[in-house]
Protein backbone atom coordinates (compact mmCIF):
# COMPACT_ATOMS: atom_id res chain seq x y z
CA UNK A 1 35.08 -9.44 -2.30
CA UNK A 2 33.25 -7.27 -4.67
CA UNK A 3 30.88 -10.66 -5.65
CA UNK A 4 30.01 -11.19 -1.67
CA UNK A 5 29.35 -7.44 -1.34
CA UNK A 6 26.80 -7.77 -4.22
CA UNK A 7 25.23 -10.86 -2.98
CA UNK A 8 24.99 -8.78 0.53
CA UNK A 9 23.16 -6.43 -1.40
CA UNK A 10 21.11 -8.12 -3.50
CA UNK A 11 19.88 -10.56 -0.34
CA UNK A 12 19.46 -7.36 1.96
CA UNK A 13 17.30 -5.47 -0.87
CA UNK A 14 15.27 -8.75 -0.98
CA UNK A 15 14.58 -8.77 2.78
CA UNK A 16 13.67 -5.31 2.75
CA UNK A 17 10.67 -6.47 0.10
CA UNK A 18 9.76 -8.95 2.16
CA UNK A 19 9.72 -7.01 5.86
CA UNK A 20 6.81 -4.24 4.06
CA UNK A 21 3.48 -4.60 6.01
CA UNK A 22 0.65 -6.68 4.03
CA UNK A 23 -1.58 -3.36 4.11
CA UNK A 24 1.07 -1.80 2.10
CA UNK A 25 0.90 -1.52 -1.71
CA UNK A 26 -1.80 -0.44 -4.48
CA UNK A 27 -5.93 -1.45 -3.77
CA UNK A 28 -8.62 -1.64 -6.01
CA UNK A 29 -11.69 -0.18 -3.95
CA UNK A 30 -15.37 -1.31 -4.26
CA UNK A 31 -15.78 1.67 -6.82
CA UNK A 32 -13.37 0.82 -9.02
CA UNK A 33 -10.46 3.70 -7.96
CA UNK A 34 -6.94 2.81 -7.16
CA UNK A 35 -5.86 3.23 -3.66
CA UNK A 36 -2.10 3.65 -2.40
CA UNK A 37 -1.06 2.38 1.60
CA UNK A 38 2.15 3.42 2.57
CA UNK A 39 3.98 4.72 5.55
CA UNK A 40 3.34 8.03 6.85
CA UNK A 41 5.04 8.26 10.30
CA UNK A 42 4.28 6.02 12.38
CA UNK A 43 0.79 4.55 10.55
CA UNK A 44 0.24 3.73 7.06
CA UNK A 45 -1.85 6.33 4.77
CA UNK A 46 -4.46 5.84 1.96
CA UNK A 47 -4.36 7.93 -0.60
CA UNK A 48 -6.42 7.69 -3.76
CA UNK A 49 -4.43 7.34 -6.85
CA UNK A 50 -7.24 7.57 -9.42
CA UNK A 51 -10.88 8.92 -10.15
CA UNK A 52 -12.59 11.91 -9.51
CA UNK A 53 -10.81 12.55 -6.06
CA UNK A 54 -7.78 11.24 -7.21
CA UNK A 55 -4.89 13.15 -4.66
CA UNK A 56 -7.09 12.96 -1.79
CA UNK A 57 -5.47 11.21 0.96
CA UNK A 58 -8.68 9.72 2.64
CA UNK A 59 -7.04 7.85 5.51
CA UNK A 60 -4.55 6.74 8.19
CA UNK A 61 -4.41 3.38 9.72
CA UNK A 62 -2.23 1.58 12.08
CA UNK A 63 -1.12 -2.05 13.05
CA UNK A 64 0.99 -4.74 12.05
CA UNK A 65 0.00 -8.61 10.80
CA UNK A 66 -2.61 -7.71 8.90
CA UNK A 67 -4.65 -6.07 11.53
CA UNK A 68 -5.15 -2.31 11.51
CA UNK A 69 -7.36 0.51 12.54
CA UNK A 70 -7.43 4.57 12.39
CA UNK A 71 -9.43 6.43 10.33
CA UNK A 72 -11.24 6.32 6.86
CA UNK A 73 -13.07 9.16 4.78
CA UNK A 74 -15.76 8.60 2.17
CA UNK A 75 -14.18 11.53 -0.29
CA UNK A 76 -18.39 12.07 -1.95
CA UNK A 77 -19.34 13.27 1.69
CA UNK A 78 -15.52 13.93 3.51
CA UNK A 79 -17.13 12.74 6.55
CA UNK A 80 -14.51 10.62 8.42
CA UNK A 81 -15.81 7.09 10.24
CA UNK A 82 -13.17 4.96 12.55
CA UNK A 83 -11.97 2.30 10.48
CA UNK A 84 -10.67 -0.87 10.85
CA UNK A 85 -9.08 -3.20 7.93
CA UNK A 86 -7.94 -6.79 7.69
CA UNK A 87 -5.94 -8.10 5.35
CA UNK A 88 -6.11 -11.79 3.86
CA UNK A 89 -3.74 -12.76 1.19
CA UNK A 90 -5.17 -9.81 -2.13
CA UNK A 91 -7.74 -8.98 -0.14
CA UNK A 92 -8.48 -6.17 2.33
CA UNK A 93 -11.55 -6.52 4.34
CA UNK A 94 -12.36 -2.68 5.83
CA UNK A 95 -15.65 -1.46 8.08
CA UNK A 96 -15.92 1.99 8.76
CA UNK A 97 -18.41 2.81 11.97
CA UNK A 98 -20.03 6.54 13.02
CA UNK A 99 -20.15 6.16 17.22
CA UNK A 100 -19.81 2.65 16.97
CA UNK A 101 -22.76 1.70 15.68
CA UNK A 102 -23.37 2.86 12.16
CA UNK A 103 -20.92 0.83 9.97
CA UNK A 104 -20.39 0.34 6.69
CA UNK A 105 -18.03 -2.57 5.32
CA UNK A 106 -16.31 -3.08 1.89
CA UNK A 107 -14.13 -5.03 0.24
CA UNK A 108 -10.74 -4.43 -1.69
CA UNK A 109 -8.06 -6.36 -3.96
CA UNK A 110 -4.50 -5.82 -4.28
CA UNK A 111 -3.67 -4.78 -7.60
């Protein structure tokens, strides 16, 4: 009994890894800082893990399937664009827009 209960365990634990959200995990940004997704809630938060605004959760997205979209800060300016991100395999394609029409787009890599 003990064996099967382990087993249980040890499959369910391994599920659990494999149920997580692609956006989810550590990103290397275009400038080189690491970047943290994980749930927050409901939606998935991004909070920088290294460089000069290292602490500064900079923003909240939601989706599923590698599809996603909320809300991304640049921490230099802490002006806050809507934001949409893609993921594709280690890489996470994001475009942040200002009404719409001004966007920027970058690319990250899972680390």
């Amino acid at each position: 009994m003990r064996k099967i209960l382990t087993a249980f365990f040890i499959v369910a634990s391994a599920g659990v890894a494999f149920c997580a959200e692609p956006i989810e995990g550590n990103w290397k940004t275009k400038s080189g800082e690491t970047a943290a997704i994980a749930k927050c809630g409901g939606a998935y938060c991004v909070t920088l893990k290294s460089g000069k605004y290292s602490g500064k959760r900079i923003g909240k997205m939601s989706g599923a399937g590698g599809e996603y979209e909320g809300e991304i800060t640049d921490p230099a300016d802490d002006k806050t664009y809507s934001g949409y991100a893609t993921v594709s395999g280690a890489s996470m394609k994001l475009k942040g827009c200002v009404m719409g029409v001004f966007c920027k787009s970058q690319t990250w890599t899972r680390l």
